[in-house]
Structure formats: C-alpha cells, structure tokens
PDB file of N, CA and C in Angstrom:
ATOM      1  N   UNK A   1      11.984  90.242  53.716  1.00  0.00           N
ATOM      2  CA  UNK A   1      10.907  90.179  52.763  1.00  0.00           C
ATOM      3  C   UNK A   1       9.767  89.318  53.297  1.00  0.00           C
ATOM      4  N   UNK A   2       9.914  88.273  54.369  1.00  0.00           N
ATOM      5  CA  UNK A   2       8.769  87.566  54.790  1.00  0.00           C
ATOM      6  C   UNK A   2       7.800  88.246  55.473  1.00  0.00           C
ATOM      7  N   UNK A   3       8.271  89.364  56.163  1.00  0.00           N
ATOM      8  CA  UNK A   3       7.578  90.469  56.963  1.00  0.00           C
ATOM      9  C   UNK A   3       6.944  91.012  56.001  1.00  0.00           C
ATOM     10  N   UNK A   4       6.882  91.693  54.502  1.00  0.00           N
ATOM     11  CA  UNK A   4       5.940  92.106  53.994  1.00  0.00           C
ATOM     12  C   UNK A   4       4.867  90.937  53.713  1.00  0.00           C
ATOM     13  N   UNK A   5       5.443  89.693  52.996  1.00  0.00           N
ATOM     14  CA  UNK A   5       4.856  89.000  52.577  1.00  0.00           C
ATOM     15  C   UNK A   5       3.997  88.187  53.744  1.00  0.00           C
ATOM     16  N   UNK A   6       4.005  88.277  54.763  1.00  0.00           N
ATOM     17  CA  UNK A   6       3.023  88.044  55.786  1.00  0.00           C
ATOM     18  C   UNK A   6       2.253  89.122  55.867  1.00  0.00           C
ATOM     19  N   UNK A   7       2.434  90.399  55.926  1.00  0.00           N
ATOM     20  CA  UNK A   7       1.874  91.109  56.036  1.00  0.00           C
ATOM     21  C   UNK A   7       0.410  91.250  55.250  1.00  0.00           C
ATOM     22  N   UNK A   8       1.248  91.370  54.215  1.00  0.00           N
ATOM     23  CA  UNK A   8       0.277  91.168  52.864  1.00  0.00           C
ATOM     24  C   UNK A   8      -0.559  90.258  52.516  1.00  0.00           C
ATOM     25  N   UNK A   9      -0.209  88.935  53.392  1.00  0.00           N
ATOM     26  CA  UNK A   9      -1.314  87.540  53.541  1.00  0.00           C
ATOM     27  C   UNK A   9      -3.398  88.532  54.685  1.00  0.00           C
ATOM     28  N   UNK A  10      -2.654  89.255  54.835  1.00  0.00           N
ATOM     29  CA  UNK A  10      -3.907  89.066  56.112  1.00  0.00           C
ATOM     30  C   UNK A  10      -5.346  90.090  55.014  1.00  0.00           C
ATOM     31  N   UNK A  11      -4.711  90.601  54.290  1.00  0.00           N
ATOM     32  CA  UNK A  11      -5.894  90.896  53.049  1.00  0.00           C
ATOM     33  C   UNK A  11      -6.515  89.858  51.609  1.00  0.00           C
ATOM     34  N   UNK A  12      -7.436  90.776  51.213  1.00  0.00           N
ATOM     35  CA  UNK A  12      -7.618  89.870  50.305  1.00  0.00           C
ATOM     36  C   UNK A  12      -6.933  89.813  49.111  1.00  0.00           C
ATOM     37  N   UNK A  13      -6.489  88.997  47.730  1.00  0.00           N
ATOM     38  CA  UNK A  13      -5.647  88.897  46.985  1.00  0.00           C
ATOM     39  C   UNK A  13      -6.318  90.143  45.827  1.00  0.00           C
ATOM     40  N   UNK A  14      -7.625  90.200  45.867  1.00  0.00           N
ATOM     41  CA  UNK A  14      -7.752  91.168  44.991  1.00  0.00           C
ATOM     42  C   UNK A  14      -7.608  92.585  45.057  1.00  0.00           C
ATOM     43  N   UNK A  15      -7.079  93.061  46.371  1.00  0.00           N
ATOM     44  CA  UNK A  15      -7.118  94.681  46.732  1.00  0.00           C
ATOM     45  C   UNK A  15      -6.020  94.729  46.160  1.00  0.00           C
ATOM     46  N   UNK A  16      -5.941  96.048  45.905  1.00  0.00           N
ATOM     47  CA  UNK A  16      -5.156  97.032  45.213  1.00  0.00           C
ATOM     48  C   UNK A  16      -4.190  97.054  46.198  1.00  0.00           C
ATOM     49  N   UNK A  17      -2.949  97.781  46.052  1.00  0.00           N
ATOM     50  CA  UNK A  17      -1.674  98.069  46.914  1.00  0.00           C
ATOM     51  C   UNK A  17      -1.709  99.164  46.547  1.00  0.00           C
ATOM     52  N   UNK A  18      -0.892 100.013  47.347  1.00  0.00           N
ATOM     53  CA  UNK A  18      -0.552 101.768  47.078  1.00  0.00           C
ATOM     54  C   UNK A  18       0.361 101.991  48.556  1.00  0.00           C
ATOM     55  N   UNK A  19       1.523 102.756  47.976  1.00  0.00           N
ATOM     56  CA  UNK A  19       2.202 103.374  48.627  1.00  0.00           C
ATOM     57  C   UNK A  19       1.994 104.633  49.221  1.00  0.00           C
ATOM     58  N   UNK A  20       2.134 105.069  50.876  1.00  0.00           N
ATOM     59  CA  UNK A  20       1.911 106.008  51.166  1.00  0.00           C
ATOM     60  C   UNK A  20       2.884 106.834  51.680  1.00  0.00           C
ATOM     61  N   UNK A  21       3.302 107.892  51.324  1.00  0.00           N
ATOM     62  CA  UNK A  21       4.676 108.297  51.798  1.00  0.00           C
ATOM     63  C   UNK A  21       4.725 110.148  51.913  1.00  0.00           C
ATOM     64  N   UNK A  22       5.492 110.492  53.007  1.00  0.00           N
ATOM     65  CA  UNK A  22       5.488 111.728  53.394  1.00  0.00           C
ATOM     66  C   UNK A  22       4.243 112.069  54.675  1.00  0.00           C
ATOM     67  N   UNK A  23       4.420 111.414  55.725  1.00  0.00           N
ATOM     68  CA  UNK A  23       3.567 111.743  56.813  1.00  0.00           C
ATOM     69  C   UNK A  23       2.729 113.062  56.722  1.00  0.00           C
ATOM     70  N   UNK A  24       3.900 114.376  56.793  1.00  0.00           N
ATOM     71  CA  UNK A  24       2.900 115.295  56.961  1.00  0.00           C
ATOM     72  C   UNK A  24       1.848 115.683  55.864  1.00  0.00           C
ATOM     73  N   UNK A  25       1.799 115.193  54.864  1.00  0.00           N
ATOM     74  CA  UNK A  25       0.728 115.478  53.768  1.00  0.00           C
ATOM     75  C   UNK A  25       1.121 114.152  52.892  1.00  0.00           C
ATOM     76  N   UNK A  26       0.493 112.999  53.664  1.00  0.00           N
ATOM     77  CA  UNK A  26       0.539 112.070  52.727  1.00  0.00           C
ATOM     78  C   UNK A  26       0.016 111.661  50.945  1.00  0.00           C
ATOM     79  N   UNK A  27       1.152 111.336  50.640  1.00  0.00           N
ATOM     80  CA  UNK A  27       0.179 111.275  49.519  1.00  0.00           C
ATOM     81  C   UNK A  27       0.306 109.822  49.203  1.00  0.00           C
ATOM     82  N   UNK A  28      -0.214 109.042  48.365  1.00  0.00           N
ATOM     83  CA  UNK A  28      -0.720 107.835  47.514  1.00  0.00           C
ATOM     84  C   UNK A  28       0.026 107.791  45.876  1.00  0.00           C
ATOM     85  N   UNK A  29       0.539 106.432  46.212  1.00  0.00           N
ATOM     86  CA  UNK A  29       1.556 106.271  45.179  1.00  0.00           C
ATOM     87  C   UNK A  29       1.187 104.610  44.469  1.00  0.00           C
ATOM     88  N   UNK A  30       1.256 104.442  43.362  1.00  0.00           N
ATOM     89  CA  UNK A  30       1.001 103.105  42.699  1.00  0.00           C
ATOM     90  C   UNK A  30       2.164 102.345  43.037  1.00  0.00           C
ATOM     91  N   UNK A  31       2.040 101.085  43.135  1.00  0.00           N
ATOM     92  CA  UNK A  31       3.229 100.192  43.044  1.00  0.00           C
ATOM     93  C   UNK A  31       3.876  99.700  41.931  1.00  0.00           C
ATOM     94  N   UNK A  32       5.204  99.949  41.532  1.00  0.00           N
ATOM     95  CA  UNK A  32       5.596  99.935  39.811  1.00  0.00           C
ATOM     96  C   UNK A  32       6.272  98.748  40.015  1.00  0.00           C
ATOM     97  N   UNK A  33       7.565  98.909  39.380  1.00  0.00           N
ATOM     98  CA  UNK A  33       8.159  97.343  39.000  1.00  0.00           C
ATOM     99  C   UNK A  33       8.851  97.028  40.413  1.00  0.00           C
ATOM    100  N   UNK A  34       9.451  95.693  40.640  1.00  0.00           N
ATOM    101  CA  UNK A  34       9.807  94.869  41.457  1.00  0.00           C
ATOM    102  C   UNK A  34      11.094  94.316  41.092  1.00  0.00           C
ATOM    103  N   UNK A  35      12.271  94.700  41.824  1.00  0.00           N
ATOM    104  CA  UNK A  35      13.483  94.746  41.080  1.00  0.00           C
ATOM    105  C   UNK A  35      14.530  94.189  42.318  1.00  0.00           C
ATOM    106  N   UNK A  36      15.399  93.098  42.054  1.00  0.00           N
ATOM    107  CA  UNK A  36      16.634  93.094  43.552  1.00  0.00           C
ATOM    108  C   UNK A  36      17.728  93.300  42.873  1.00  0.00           C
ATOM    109  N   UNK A  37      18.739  94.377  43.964  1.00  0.00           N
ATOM    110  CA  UNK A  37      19.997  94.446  43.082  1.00  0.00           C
ATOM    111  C   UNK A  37      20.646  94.665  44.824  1.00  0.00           C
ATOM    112  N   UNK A  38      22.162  94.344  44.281  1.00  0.00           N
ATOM    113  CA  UNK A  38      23.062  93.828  45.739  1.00  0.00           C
ATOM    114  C   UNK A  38      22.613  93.174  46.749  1.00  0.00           C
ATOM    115  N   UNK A  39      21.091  92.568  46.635  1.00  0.00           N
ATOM    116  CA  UNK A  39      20.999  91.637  47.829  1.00  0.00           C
ATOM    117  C   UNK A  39      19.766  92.309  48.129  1.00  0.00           C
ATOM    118  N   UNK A  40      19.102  93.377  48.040  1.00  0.00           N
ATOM    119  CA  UNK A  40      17.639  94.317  48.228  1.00  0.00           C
ATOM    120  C   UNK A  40      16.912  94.017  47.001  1.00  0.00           C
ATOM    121  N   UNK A  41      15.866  93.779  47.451  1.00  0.00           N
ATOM    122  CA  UNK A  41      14.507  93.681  46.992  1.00  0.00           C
ATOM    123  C   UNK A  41      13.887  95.594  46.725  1.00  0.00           C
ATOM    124  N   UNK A  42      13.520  95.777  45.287  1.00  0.00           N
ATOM    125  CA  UNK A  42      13.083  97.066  45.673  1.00  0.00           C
ATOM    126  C   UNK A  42      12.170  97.607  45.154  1.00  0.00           C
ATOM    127  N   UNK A  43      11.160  97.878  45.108  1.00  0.00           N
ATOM    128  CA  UNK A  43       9.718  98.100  45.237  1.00  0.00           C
ATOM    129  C   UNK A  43       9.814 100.117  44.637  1.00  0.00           C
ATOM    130  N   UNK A  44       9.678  99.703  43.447  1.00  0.00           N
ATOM    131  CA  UNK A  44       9.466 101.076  42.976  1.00  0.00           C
ATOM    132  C   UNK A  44       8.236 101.884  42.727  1.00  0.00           C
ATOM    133  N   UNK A  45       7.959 103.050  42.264  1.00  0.00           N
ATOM    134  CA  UNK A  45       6.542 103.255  42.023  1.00  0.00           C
ATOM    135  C   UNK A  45       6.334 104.210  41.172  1.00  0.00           C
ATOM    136  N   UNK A  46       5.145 103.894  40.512  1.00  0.00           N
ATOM    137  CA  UNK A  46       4.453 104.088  39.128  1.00  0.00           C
ATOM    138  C   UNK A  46       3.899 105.659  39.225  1.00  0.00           C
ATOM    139  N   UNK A  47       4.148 106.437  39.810  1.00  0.00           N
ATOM    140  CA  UNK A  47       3.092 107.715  39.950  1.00  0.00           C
ATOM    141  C   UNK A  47       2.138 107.911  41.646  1.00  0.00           C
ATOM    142  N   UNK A  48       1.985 109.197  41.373  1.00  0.00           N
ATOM    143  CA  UNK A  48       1.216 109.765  42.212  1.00  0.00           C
ATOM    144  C   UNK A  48      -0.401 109.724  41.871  1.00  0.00           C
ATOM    145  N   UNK A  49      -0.933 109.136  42.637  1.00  0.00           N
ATOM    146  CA  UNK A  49      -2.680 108.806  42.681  1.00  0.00           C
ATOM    147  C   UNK A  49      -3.306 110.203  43.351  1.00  0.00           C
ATOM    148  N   UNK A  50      -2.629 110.836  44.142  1.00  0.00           N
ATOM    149  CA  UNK A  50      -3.304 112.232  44.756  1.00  0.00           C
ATOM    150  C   UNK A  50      -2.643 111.750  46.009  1.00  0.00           C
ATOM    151  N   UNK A  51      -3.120 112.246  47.054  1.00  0.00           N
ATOM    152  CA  UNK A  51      -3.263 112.073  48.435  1.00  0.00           C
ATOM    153  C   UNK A  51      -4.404 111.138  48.989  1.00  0.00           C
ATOM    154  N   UNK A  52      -3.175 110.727  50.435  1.00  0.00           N
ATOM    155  CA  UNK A  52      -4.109 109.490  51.063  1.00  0.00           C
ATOM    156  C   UNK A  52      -5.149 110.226  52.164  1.00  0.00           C
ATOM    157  N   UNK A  53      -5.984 109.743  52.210  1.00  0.00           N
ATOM    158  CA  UNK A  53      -7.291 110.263  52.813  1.00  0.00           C
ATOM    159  C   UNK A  53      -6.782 110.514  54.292  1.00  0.00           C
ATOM    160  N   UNK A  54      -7.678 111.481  55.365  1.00  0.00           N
ATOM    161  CA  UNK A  54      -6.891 111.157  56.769  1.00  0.00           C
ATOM    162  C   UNK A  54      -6.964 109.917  57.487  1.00  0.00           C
ATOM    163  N   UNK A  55      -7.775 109.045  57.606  1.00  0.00           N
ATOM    164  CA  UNK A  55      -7.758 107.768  57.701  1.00  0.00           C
ATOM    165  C   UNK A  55      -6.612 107.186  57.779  1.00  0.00           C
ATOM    166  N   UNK A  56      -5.788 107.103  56.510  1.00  0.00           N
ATOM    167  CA  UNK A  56      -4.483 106.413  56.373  1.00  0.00           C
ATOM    168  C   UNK A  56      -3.662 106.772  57.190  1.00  0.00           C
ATOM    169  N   UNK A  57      -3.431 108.050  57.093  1.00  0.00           N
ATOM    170  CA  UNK A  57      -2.590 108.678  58.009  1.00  0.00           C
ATOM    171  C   UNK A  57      -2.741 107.919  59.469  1.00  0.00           C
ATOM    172  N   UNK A  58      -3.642 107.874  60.380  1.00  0.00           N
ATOM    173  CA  UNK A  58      -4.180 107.533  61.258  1.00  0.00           C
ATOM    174  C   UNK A  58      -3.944 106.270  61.927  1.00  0.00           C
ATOM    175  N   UNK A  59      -3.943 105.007  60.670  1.00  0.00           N
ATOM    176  CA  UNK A  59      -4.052 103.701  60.791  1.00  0.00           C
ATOM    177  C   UNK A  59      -2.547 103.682  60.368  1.00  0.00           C
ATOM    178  N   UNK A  60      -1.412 104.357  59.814  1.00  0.00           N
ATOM    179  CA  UNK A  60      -0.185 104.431  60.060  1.00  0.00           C
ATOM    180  C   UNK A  60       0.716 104.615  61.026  1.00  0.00           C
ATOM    181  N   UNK A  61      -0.448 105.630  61.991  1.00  0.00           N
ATOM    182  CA  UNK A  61       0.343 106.051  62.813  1.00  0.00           C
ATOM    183  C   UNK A  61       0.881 107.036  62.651  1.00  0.00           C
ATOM    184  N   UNK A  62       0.339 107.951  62.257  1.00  0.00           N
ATOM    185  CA  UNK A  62       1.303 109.035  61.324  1.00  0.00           C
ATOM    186  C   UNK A  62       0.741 110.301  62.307  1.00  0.00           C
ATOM    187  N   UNK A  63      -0.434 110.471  62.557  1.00  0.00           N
ATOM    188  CA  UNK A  63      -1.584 111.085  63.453  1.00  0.00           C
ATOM    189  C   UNK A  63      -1.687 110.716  64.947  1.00  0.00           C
TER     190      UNK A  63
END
C-alpha cells in the first residue's frame, strides 16, 4: 500500500482519481468504497464514466 500511497503523493490533493481498466478499449471507472478483508486493502468502484481518452492508454503503457 505505500507504493500507491507514494504514488499518489506526486499529484495534487485536489485531482480527481479514476480507474482505468481493460487495455484494449479502456474505459474510466470512479473510485468507490475502500475496504480490507484477510489482510488486502481493496479499492472498489463506483461506475463507469465512459472511456479513457487515447492519451491514457499511452501514459499506461497500454499503446
């Protein structure tokens, strides 16, 4: 978990978060509740926002 949470230091506190998932046609997902069970931390999510622009893809590495 320090690896996200560093991660997540190098922006600013007010941007938004969104999940991006499914490489070949990514799409954009909200971040929902925040839950640990057996020892995992787990990061669920709230809905589909549409698709992530090609950009994302790109700066993922996905492209």
């Amino acid at each position: 978990m320090a690896d996200l949470i560093d991660e997540l230091r190098r922006y600013e506190p007010h941007m938004e978060v969104r999940l991006a998932i499914q490489p070949r046609m990514p799409q954009e997902h909200t971040v929902g509740a925040i839950a640990e069970a057996d020892g995992i931390v787990w990061i669920g999510e709230a809905g589909q926002q549409g698709y992530a622009p090609d950009e994302v893809a790109e700066r993922l590495g996905w492209r």
